[in-house]
PDB file of N, CA and C in Angstrom:
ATOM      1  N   UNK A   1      -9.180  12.728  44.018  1.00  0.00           N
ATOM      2  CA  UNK A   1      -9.205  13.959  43.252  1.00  0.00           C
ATOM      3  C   UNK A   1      -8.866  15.129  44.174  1.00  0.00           C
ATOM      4  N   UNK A   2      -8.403  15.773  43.833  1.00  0.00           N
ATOM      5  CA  UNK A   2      -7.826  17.098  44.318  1.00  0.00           C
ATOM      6  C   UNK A   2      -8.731  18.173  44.414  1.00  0.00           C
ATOM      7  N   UNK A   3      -8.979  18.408  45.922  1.00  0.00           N
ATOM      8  CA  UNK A   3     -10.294  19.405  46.318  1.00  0.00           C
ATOM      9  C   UNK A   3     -10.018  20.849  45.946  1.00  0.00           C
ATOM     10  N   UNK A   4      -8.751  21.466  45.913  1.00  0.00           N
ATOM     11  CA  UNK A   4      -8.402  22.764  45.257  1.00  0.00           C
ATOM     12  C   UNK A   4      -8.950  23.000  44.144  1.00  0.00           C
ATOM     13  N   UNK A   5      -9.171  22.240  42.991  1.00  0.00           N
ATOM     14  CA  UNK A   5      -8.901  22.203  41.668  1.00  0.00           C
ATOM     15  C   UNK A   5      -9.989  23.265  41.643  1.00  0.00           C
ATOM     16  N   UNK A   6     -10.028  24.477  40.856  1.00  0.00           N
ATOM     17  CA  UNK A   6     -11.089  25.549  40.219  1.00  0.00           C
ATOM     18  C   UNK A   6     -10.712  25.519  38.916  1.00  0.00           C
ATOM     19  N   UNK A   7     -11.841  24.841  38.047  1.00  0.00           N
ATOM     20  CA  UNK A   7     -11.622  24.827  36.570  1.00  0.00           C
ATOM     21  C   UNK A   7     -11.630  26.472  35.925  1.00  0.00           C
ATOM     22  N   UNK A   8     -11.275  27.016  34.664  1.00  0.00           N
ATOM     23  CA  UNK A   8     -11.230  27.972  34.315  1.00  0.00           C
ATOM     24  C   UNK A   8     -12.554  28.566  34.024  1.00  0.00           C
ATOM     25  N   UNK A   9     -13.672  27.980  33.812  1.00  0.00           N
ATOM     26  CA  UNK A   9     -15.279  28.397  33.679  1.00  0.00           C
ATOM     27  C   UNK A   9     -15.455  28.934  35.127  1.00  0.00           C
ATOM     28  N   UNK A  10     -14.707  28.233  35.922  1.00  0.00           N
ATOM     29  CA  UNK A  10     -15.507  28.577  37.388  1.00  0.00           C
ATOM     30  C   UNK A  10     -14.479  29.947  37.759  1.00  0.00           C
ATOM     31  N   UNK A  11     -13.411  29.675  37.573  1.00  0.00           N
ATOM     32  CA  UNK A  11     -12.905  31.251  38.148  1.00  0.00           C
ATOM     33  C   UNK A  11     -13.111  32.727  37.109  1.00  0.00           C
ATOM     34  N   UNK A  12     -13.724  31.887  36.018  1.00  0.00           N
ATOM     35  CA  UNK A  12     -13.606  33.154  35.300  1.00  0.00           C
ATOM     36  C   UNK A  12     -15.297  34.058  35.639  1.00  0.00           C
ATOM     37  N   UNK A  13     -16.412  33.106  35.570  1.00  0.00           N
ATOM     38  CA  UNK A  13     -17.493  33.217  36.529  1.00  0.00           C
ATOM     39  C   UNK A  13     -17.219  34.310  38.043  1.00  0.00           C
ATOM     40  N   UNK A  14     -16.279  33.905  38.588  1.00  0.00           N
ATOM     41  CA  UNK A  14     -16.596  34.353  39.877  1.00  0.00           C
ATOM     42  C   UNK A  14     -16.072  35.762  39.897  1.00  0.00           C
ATOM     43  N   UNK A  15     -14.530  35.879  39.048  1.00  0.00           N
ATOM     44  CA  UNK A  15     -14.388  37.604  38.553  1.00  0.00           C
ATOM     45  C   UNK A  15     -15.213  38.218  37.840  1.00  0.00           C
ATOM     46  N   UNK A  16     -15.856  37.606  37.313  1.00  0.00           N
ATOM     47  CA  UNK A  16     -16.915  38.272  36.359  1.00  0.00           C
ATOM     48  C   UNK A  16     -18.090  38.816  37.259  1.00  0.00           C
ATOM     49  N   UNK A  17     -18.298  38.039  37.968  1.00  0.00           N
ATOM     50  CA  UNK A  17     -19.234  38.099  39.102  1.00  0.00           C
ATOM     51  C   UNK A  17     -18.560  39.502  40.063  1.00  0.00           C
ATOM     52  N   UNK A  18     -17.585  39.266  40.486  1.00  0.00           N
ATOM     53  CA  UNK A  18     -16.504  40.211  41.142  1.00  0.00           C
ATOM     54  C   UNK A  18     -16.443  41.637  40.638  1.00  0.00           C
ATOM     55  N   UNK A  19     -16.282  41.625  39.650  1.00  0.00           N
ATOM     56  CA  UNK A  19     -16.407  43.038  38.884  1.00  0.00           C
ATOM     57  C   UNK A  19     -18.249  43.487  38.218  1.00  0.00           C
ATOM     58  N   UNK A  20     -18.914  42.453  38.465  1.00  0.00           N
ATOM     59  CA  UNK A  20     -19.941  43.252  38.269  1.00  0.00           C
ATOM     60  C   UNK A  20     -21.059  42.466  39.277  1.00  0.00           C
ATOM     61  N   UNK A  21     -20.911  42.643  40.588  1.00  0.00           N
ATOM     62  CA  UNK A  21     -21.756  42.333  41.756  1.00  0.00           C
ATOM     63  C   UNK A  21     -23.478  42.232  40.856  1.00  0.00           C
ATOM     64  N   UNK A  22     -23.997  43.064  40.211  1.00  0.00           N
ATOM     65  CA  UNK A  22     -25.259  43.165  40.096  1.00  0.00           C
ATOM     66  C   UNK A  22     -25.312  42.428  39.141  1.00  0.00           C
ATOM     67  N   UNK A  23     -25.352  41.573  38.104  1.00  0.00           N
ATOM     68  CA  UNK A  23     -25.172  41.133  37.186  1.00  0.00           C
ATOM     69  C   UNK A  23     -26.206  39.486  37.376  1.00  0.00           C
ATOM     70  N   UNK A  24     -26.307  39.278  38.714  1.00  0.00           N
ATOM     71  CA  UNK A  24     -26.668  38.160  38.958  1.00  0.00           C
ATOM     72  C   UNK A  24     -28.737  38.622  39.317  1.00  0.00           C
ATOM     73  N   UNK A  25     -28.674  39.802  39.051  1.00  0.00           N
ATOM     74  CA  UNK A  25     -29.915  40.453  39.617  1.00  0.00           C
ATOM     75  C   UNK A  25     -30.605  41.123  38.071  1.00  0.00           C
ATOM     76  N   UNK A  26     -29.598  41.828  37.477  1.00  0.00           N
ATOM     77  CA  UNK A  26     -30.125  41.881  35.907  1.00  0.00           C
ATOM     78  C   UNK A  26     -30.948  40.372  34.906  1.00  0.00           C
ATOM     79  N   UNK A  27     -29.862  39.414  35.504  1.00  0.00           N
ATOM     80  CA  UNK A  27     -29.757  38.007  34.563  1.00  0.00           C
ATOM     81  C   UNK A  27     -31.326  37.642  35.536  1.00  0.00           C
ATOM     82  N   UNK A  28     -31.984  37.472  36.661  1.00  0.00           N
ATOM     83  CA  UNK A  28     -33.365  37.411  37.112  1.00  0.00           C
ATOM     84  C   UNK A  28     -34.069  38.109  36.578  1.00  0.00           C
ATOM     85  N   UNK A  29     -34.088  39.132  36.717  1.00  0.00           N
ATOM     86  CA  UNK A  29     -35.104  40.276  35.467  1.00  0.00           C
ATOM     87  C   UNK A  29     -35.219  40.022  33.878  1.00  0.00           C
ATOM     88  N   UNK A  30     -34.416  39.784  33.153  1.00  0.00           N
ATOM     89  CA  UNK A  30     -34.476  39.647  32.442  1.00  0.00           C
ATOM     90  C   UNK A  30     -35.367  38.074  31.904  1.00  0.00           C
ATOM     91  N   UNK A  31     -34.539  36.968  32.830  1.00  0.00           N
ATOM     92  CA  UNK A  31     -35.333  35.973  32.624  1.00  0.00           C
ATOM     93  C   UNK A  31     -36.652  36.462  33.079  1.00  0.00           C
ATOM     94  N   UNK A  32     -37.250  36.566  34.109  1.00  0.00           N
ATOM     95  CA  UNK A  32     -38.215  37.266  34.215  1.00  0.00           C
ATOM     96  C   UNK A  32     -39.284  37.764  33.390  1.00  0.00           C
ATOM     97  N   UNK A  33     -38.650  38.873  32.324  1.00  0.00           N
ATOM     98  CA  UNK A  33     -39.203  39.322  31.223  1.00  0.00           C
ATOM     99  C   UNK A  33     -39.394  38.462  30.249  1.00  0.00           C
ATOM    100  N   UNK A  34     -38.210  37.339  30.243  1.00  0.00           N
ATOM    101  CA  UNK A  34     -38.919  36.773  28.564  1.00  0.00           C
ATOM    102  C   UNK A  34     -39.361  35.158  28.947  1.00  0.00           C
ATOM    103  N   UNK A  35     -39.142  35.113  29.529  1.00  0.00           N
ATOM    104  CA  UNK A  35     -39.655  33.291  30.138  1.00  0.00           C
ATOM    105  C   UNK A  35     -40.904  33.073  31.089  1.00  0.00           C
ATOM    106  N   UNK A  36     -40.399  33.389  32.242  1.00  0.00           N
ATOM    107  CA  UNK A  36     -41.298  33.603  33.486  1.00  0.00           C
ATOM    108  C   UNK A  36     -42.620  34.425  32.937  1.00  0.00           C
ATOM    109  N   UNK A  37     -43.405  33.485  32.282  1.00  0.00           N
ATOM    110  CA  UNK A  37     -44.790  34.433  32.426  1.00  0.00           C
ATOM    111  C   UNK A  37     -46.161  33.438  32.390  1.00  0.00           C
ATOM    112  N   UNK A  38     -46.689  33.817  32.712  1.00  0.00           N
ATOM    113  CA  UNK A  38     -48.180  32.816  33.079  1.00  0.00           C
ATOM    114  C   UNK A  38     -48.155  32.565  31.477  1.00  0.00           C
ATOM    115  N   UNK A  39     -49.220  31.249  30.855  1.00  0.00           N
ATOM    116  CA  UNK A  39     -49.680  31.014  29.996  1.00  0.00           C
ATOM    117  C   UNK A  39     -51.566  31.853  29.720  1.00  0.00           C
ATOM    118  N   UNK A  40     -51.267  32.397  28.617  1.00  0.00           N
ATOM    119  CA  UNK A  40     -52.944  32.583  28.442  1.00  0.00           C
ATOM    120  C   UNK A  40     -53.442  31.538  27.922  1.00  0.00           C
ATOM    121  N   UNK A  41     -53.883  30.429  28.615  1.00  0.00           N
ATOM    122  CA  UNK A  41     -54.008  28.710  27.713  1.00  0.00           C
ATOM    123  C   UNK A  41     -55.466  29.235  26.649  1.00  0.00           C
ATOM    124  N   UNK A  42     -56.147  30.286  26.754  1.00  0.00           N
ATOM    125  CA  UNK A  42     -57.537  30.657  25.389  1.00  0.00           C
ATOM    126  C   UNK A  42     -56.715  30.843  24.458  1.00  0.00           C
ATOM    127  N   UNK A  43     -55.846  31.822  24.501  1.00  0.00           N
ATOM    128  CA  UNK A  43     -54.535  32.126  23.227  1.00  0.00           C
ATOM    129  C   UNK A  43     -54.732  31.079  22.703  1.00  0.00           C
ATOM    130  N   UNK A  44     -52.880  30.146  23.105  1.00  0.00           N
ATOM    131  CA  UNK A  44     -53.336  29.447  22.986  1.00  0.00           C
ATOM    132  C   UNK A  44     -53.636  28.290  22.124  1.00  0.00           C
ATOM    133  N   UNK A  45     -55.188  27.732  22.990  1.00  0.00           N
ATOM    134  CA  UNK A  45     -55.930  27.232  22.092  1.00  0.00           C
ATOM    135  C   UNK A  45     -56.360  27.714  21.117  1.00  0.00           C
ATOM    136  N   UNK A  46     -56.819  29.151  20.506  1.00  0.00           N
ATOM    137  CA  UNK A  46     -57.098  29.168  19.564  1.00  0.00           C
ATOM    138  C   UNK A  46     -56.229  29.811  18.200  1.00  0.00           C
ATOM    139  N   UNK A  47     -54.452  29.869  18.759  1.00  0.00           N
ATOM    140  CA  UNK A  47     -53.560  29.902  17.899  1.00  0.00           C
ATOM    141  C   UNK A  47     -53.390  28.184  17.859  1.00  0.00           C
ATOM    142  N   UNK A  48     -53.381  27.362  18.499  1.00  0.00           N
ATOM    143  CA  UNK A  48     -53.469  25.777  17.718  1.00  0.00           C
ATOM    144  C   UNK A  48     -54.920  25.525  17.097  1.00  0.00           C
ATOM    145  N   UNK A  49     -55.777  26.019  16.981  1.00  0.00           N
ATOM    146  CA  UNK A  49     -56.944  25.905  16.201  1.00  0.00           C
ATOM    147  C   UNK A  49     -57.105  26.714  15.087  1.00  0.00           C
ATOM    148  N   UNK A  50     -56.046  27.962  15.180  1.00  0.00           N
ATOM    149  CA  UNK A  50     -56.287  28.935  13.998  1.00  0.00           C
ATOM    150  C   UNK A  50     -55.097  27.963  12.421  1.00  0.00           C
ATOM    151  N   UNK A  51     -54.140  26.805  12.955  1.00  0.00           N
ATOM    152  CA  UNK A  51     -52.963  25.915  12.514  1.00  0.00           C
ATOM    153  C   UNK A  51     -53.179  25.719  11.546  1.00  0.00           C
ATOM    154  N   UNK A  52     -52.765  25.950   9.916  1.00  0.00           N
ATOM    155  CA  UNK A  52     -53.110  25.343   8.981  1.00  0.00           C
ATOM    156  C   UNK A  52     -51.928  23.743   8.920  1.00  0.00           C
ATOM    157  N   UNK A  53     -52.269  22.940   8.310  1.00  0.00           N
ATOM    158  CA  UNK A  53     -51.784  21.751   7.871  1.00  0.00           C
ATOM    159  C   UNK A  53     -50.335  21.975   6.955  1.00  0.00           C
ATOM    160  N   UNK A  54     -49.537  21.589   6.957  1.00  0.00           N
ATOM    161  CA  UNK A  54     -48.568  21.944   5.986  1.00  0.00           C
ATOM    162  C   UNK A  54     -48.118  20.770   5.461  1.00  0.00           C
ATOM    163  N   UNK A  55     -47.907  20.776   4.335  1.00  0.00           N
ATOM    164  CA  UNK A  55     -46.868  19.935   3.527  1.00  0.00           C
ATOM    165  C   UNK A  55     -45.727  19.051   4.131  1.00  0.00           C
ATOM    166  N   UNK A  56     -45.718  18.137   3.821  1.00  0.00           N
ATOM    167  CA  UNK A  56     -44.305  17.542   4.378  1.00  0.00           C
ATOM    168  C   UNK A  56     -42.837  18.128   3.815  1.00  0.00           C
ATOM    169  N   UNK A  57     -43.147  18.379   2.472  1.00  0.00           N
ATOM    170  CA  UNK A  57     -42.006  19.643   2.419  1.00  0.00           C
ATOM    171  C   UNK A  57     -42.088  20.223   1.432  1.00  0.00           C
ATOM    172  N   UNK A  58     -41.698  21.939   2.286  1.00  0.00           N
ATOM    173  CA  UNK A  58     -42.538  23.119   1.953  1.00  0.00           C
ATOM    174  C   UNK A  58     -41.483  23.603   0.445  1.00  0.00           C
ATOM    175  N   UNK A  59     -40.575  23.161   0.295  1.00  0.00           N
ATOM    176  CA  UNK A  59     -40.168  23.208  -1.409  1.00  0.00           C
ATOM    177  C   UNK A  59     -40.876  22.510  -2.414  1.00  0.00           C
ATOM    178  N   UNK A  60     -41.101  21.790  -1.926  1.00  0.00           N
ATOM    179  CA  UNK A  60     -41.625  21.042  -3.258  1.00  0.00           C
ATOM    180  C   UNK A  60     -43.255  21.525  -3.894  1.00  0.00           C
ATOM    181  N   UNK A  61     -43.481  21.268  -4.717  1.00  0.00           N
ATOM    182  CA  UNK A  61     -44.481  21.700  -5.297  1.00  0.00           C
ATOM    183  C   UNK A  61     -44.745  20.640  -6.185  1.00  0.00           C
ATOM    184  N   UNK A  62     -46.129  19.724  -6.310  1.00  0.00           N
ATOM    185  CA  UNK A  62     -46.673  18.951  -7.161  1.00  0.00           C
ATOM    186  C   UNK A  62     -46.191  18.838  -8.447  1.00  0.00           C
ATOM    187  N   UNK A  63     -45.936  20.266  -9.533  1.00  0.00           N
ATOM    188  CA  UNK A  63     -45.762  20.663 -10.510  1.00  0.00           C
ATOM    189  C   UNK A  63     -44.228  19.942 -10.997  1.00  0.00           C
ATOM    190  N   UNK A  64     -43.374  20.057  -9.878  1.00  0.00           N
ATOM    191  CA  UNK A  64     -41.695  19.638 -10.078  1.00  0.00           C
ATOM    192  C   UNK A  64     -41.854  17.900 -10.210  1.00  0.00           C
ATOM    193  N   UNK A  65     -42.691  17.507  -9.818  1.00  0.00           N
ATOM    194  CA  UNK A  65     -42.837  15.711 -10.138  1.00  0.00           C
ATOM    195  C   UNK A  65     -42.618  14.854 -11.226  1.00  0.00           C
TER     196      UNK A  65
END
């Protein structure tokens, strides 16, 4: 295989990168903000304890039988 080869995902990545140097420092922050965060495991547990049971499916209704 041919060690030159730069597929078009990868060069278009690296101008993109090229024209906006900071971009790789926004995309950390951001994950940051919506992923990266401790668990409150009390939450939680008591949003899986607050769970009602549901239907196997939520159209149907007894009445349509």
């Amino acid at each position: 295989m041919a060690t030159g080869y730069e597929s078009e995902l990868t060069r278009f990545l690296k101008e993109l990168k090229a024209r906006d140097p900071d971009i790789e420092r926004r995309q950390r922050e951001a994950r940051a903000l919506w992923w990266d965060r401790e668990l409150d495991r009390d939450q939680l547990r008591r949003a899986q304890e607050a769970r009602v049971p549901q239907r196997g499916y939520v159209y149907f209704t007894p009445e349509e039988a």
